[in-house]
Protein backbone atom coordinates (compact mmCIF):
# COMPACT_ATOMS: atom_id res chain seq x y z
CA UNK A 1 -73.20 100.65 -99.56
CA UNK A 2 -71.13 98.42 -101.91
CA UNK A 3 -67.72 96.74 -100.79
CA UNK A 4 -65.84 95.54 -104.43
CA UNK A 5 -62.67 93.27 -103.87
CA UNK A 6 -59.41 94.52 -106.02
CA UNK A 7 -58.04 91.26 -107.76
CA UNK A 8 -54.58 90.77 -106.08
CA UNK A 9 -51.88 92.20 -107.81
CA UNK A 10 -54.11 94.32 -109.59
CA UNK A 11 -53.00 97.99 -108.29
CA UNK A 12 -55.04 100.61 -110.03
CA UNK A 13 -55.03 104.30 -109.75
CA UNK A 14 -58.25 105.08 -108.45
CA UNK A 15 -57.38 109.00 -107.91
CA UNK A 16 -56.17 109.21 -111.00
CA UNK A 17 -59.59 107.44 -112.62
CA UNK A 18 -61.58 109.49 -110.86
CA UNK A 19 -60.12 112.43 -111.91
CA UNK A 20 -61.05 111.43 -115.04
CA UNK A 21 -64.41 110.09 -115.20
CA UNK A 22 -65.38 113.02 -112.49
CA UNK A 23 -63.14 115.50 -112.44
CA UNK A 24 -62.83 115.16 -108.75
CA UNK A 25 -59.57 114.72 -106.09
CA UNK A 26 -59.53 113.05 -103.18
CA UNK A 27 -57.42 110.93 -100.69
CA UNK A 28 -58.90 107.51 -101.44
CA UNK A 29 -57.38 105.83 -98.75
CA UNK A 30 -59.04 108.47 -96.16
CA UNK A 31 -62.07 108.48 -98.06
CA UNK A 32 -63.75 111.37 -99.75
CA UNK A 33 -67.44 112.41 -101.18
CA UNK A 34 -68.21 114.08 -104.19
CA UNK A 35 -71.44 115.27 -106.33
CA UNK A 36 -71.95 114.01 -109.72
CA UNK A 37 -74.80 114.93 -111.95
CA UNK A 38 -77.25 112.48 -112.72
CA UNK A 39 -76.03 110.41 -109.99
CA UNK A 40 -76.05 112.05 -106.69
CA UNK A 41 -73.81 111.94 -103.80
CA UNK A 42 -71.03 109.39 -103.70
CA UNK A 43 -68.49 108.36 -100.73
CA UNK A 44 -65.61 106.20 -102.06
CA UNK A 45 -62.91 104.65 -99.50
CA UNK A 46 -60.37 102.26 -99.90
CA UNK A 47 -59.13 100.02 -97.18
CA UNK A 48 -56.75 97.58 -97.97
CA UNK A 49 -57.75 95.20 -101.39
CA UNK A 50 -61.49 96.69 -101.13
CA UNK A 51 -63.10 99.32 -102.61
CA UNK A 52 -66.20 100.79 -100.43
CA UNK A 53 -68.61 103.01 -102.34
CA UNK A 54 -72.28 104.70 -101.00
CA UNK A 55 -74.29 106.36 -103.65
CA UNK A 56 -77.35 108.86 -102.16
CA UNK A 57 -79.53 109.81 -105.37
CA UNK A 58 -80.80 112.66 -106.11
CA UNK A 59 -84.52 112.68 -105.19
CA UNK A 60 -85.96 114.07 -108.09
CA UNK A 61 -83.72 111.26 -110.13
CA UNK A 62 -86.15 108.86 -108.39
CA UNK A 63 -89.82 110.65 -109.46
């Protein structure tokens, strides 16, 4: 699991980036997981200024 620190006063739209990049929606602040392709599983929460992500890869990604 990576923790990333949001620069203060930096207030991006992570919902709305992911949506993009993915195609996924989700409650950030709850935290939500998703599947992408290539990648695996990922769990993204936010919790105040940081940014928590866990990435599971796809076994076969790893042969």
């Amino acid at each position: 699991m990576r923790v990333y620190t949001i620069k203060r006063g930096y207030n991006p739209d992570l919902e709305k980036i992911l949506e993009e990049y993915f195609g996924v929606k989700g409650d950030v602040e709850k935290g939500f997981s998703f599947y992408a392709d290539g990648i695996g599983r990922i769990f993204i929460k936010r919790e105040k200024s940081s940014i928590m992500i866990d990435i599971k890869e796809n076994p076969s990604r790893c042969k």
